[in-house]
N, C-alpha and C. Protein backbone atom coordinates (compact mmCIF):
# COMPACT_ATOMS: atom_id res chain seq x y z
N UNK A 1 28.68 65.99 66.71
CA UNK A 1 28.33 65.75 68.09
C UNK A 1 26.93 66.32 68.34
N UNK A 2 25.99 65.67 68.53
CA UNK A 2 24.74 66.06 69.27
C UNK A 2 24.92 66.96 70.30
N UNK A 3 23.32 67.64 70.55
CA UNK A 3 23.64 69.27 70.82
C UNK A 3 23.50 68.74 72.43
N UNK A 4 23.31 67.95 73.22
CA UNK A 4 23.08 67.23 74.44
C UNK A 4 24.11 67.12 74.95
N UNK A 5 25.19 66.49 74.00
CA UNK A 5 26.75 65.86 74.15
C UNK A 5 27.47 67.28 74.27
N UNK A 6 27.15 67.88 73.55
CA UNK A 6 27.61 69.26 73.27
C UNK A 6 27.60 70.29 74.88
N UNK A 7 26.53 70.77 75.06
CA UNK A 7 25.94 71.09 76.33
C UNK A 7 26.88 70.54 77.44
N UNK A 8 27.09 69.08 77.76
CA UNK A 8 27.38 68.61 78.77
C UNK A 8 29.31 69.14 79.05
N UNK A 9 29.51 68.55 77.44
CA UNK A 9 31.06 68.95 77.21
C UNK A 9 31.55 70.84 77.62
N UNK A 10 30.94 71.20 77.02
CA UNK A 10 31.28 72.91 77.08
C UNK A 10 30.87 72.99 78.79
N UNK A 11 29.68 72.68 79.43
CA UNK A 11 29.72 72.85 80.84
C UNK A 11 30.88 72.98 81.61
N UNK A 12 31.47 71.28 81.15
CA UNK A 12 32.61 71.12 82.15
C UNK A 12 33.80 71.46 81.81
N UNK A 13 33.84 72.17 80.43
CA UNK A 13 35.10 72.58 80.06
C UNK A 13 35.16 74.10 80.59
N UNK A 14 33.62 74.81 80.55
CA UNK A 14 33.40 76.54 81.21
C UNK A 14 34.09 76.15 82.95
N UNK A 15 34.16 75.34 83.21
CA UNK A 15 34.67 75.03 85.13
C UNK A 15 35.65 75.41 84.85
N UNK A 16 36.73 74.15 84.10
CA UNK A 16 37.88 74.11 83.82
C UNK A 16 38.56 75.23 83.60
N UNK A 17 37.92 76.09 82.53
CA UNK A 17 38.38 77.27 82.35
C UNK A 17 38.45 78.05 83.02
N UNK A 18 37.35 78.75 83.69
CA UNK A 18 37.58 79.65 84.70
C UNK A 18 38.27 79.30 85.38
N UNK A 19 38.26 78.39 86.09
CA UNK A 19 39.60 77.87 87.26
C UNK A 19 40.93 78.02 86.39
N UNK A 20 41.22 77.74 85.82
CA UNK A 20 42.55 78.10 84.97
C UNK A 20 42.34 79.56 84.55
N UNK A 21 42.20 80.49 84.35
CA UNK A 21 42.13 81.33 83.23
C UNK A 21 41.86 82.53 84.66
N UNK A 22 41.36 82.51 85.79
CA UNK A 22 40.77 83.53 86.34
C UNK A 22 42.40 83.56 87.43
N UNK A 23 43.18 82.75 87.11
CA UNK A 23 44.57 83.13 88.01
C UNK A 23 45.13 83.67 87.50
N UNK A 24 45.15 84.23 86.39
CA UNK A 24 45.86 85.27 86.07
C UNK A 24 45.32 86.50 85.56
N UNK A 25 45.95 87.74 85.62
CA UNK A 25 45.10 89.21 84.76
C UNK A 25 45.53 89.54 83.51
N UNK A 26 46.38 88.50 83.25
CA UNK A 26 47.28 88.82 81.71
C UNK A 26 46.31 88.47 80.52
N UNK A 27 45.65 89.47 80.02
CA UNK A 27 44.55 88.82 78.98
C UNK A 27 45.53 87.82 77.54
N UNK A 28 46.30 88.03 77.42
CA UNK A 28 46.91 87.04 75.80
C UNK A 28 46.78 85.78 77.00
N UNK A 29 47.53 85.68 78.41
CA UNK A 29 47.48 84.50 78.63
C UNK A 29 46.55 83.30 78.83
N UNK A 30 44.74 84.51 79.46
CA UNK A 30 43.91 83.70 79.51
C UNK A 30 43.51 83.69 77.86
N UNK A 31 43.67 83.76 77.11
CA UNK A 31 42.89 84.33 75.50
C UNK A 31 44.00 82.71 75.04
N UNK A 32 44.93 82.45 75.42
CA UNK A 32 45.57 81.41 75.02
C UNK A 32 45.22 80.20 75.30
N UNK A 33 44.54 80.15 77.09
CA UNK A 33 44.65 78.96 77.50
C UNK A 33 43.08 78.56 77.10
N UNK A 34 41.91 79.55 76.52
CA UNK A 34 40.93 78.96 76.20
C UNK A 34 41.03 78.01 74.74
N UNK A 35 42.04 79.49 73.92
CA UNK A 35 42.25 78.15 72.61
C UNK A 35 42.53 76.99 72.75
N UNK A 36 43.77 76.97 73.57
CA UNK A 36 44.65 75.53 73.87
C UNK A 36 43.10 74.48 74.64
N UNK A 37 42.85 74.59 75.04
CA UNK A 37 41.59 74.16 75.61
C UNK A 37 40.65 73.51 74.77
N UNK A 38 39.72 74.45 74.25
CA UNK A 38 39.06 74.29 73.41
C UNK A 38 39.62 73.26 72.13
N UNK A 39 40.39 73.30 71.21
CA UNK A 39 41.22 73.01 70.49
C UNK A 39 40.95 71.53 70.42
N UNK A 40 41.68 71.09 71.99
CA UNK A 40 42.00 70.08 71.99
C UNK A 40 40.80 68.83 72.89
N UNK A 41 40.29 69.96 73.52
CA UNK A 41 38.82 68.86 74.09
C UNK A 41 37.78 68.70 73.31
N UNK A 42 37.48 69.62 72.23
CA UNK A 42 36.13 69.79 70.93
C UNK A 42 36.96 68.51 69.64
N UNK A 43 36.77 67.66 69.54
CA UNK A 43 37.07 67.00 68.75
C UNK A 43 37.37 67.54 66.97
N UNK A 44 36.09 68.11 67.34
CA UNK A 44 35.31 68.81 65.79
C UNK A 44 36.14 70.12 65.45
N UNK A 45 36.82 70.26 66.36
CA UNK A 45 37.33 71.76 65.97
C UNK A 45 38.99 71.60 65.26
N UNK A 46 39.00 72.08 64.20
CA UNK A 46 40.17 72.03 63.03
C UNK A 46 40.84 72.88 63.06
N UNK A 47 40.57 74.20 63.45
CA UNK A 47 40.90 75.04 63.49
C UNK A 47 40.23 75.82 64.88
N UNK A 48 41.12 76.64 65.58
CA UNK A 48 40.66 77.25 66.37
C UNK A 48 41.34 78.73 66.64
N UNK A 49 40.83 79.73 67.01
CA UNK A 49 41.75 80.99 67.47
C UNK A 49 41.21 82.30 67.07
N UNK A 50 41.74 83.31 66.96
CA UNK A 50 41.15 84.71 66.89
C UNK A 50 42.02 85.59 66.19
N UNK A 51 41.08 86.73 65.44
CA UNK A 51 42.08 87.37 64.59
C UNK A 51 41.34 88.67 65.41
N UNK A 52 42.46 89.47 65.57
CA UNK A 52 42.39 91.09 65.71
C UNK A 52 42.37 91.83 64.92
N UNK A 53 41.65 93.21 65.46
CA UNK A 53 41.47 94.54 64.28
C UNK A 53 42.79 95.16 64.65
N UNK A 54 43.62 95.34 64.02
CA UNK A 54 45.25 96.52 64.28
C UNK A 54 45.12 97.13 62.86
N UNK A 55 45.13 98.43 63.40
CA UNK A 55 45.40 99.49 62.04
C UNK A 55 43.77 99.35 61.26
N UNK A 56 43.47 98.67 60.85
CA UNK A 56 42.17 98.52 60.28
C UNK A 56 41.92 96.78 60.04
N UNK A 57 42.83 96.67 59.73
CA UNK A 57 43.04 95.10 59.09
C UNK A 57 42.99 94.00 60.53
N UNK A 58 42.30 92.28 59.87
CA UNK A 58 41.92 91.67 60.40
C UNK A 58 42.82 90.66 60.84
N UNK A 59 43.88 90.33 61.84
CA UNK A 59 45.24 89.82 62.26
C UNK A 59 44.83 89.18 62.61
N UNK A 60 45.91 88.03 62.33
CA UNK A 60 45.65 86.34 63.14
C UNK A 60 46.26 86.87 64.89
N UNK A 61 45.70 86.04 65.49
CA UNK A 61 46.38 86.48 66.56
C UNK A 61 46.74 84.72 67.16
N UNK A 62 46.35 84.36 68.36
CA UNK A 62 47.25 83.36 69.26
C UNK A 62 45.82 82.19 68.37
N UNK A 63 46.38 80.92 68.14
CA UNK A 63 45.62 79.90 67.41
C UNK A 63 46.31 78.45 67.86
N UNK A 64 45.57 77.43 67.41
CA UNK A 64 45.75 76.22 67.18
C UNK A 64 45.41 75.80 66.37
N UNK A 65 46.01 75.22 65.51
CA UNK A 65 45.95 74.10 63.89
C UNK A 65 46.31 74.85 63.28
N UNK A 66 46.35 74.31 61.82
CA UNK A 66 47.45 74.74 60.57
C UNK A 66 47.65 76.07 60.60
N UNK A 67 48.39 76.33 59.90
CA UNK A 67 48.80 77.60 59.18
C UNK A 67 47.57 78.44 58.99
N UNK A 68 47.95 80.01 59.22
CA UNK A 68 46.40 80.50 59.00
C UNK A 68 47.05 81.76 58.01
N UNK A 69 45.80 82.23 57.60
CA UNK A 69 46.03 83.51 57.01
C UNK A 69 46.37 84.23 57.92
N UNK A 70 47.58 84.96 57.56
CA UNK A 70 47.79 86.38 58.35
C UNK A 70 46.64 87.68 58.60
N UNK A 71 46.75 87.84 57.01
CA UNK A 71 45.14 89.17 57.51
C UNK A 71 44.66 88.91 56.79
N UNK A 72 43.47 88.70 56.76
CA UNK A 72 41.84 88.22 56.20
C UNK A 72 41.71 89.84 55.13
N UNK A 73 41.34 89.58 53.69
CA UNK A 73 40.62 90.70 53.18
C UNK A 73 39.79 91.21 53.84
N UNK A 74 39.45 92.63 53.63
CA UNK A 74 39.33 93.58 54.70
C UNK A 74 37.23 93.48 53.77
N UNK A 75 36.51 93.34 54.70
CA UNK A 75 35.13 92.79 54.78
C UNK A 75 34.95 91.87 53.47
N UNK A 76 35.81 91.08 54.02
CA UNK A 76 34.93 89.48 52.94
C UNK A 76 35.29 88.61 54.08
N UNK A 77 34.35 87.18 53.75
CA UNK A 77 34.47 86.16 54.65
C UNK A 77 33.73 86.32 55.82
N UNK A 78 33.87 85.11 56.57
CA UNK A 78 33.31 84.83 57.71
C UNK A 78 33.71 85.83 58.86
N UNK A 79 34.92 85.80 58.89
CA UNK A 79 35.29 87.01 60.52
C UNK A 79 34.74 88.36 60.35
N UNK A 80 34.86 88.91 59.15
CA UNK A 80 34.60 90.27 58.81
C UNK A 80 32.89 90.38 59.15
N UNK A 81 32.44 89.10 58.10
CA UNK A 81 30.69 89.15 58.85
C UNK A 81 30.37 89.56 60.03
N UNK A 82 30.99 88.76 60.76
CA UNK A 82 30.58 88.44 62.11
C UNK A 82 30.89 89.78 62.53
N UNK A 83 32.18 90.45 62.45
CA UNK A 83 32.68 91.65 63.19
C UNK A 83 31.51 92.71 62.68
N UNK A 84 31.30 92.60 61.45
CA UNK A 84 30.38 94.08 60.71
C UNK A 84 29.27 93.54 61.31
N UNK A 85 28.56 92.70 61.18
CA UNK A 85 27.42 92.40 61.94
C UNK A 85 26.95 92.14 63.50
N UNK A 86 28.51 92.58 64.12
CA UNK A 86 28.44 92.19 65.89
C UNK A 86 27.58 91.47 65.86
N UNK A 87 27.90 89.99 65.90
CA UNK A 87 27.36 88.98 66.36
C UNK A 87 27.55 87.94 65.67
N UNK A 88 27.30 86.42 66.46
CA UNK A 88 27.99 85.69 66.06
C UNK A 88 27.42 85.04 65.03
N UNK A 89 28.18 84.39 63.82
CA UNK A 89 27.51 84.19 62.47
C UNK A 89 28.73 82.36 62.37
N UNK A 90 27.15 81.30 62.28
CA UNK A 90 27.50 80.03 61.95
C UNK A 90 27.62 79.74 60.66
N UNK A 91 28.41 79.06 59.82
CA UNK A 91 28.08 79.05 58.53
C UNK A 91 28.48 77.18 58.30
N UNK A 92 27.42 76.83 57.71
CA UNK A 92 27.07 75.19 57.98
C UNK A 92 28.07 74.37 56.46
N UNK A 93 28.25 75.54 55.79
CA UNK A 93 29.01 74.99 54.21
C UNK A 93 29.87 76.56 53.88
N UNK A 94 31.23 76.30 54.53
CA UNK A 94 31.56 77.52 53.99
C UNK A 94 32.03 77.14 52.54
N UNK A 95 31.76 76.18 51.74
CA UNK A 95 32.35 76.73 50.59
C UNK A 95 30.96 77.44 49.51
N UNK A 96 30.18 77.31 50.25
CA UNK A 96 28.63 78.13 49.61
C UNK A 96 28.87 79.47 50.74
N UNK A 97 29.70 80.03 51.12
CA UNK A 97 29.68 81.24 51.92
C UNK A 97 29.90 82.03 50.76
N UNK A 98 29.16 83.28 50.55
CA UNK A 98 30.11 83.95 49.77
C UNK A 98 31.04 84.93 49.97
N UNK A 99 31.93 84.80 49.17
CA UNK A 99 33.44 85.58 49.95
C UNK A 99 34.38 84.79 50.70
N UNK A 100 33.83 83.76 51.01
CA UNK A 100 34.88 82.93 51.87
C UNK A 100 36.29 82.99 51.61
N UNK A 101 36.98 83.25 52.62
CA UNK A 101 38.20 82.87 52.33
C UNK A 101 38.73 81.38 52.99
N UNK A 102 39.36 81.09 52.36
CA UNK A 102 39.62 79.40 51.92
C UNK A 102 41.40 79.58 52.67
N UNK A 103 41.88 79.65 54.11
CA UNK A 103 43.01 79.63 54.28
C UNK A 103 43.28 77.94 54.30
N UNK A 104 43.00 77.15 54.76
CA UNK A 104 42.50 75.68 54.28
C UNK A 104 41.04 75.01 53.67
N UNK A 105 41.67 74.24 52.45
CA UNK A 105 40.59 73.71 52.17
C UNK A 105 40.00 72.54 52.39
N UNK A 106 40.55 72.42 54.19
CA UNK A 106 39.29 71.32 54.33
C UNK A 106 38.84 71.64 55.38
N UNK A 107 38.68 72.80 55.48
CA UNK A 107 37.69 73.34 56.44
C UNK A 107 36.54 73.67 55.79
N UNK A 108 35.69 73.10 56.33
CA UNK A 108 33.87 72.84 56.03
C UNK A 108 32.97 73.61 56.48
N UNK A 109 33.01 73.76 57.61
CA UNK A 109 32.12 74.60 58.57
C UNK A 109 32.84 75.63 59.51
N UNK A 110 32.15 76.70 59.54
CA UNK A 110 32.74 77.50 60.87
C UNK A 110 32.03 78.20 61.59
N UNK A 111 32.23 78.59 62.72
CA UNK A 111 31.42 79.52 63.79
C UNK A 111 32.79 80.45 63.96
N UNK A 112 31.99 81.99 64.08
CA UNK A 112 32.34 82.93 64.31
C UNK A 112 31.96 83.65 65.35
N UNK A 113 32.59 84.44 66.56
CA UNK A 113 31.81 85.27 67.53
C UNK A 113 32.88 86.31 67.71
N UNK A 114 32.18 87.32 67.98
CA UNK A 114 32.83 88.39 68.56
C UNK A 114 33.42 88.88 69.71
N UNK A 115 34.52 89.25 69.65
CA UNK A 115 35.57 89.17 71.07
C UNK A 115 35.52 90.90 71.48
N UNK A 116 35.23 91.08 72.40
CA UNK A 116 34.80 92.37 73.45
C UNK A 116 36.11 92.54 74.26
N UNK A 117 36.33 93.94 74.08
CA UNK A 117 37.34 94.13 75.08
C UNK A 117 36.64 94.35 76.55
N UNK A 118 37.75 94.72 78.04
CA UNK A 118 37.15 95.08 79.06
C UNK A 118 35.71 95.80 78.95
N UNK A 119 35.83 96.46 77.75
CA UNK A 119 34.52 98.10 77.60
C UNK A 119 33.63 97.66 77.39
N UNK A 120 33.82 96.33 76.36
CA UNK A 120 31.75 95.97 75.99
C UNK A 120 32.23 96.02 74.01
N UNK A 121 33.56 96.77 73.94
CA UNK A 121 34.04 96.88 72.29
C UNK A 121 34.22 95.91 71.59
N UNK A 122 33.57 95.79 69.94
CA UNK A 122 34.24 94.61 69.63
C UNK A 122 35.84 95.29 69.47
N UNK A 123 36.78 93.95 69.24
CA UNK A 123 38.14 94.09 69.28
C UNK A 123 38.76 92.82 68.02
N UNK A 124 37.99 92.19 68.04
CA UNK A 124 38.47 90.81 66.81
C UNK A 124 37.33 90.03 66.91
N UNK A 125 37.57 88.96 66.36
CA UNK A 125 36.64 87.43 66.74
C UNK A 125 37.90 86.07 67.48
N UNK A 126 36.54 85.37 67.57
CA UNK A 126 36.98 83.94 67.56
C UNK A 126 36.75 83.29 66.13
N UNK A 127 37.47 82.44 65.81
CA UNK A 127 36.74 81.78 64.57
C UNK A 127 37.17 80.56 64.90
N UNK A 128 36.49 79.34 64.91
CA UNK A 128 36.14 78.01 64.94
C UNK A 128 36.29 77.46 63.35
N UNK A 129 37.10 76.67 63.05
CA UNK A 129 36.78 75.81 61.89
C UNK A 129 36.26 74.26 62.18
N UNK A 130 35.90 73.57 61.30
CA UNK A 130 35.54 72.32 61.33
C UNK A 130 35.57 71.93 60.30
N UNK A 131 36.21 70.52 60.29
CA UNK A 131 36.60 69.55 58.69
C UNK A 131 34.97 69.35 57.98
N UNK A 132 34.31 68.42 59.10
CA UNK A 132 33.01 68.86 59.25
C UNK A 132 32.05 69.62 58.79
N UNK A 133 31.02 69.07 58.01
CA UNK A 133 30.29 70.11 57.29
C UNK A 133 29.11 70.05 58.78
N UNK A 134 28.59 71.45 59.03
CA UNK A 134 27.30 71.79 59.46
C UNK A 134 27.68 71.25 60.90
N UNK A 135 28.60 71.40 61.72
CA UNK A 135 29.33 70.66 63.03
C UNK A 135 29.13 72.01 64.12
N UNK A 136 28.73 72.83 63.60
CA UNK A 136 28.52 74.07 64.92
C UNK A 136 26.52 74.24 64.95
N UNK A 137 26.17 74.75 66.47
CA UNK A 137 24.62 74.88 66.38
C UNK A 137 24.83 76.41 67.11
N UNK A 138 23.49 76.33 67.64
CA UNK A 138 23.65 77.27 68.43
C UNK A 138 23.90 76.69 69.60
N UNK A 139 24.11 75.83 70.29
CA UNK A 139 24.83 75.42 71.45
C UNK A 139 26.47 76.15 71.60
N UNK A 140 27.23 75.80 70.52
CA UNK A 140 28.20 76.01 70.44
C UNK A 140 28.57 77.71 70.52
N UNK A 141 27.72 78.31 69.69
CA UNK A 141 27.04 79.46 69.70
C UNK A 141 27.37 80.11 71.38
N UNK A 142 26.28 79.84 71.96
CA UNK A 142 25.91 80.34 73.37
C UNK A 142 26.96 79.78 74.19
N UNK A 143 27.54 78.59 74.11
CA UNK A 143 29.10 78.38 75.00
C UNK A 143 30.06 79.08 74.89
N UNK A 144 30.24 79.50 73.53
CA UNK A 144 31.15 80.48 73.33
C UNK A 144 31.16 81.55 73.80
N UNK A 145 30.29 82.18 73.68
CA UNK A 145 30.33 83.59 73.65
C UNK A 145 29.98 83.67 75.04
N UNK A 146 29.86 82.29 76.53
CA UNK A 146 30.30 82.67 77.59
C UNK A 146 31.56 82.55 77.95
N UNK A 147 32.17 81.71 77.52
CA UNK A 147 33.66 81.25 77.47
C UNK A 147 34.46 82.74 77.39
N UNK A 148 34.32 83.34 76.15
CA UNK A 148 35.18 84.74 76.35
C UNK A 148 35.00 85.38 76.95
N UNK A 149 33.47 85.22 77.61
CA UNK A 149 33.65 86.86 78.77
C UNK A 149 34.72 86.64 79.85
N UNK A 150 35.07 85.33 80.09
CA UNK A 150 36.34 85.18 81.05
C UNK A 150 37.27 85.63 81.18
N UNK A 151 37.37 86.20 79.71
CA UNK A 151 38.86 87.03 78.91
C UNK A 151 38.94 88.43 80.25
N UNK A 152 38.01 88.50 80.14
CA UNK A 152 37.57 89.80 81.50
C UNK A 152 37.13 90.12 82.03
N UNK A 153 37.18 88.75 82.71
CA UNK A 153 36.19 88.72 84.43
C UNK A 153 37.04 89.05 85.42
């Protein structure tokens, strides 16, 4: 999807959301209804959802599409990047990532961002897959990472 098409889509899906997501204070519930959301209006997205830090280790938490890894090796792959590097990390060919972990292999591309608790803390990510090779920009990038501050507005 062109980064234009892109832009216009995430706009009207950031409405949507907040209007849904700001009626309630239950964070799993708004943290759910953006996946369910997202998921299913991003065409491109194969995978969608967030893994948490508990105990040390990197937990799947609330998702949409296949089967996921439970806990991600502890700093390899894409989520761990993103988390050790606070900030969000696109990767256009994850099977040239190194370290990747491969919970499906036909996921191509992914975007990663970091999920902040109330404090400003990281707390997990988001991770985005795509069948799609090279299907995230920085559009997707910068939508995101307004999309979650909703988690705790």
């Amino acid at each position: 999807m062109e980064d234009r098409k892109k832009d216009g889509r995430y706009g009207r899906l950031y409405k949507q959301l907040s209007e849904l997501v700001l009626k309630s204070n239950n964070t799993q519930a708004r943290m759910a209804t953006i996946i369910a959301v997202l998921h299913h209006k991003m065409e491109y997205f194969f995978w969608t959802g967030y893994y948490l830090l508990e105990d040390g280790k990197m937990t799947v938490n609330s998702y949409q599409g296949p089967v996921a890894c439970q806990v991600l090796e502890k700093n390899k792959g894409v989520c761990w990047a993103a988390f050790n590097q606070q900030e969000t990390v696109i990767v256009e060919d994850v099977h040239a990532f190194p370290g990747h972990i491969a919970c499906d292999s036909r996921s191509n591309s992914e975007i990663v961002v970091p999920l902040k608790n109330a404090e400003g803390k990281i707390i997990g990510v988001l991770d985005v897959d795509s069948s799609e090779k090279a299907a995230f920009t920085k559009v997707d990038a910068l939508w995101l990472e307004k999309i979650l501050e909703l988690i705790h507005s």
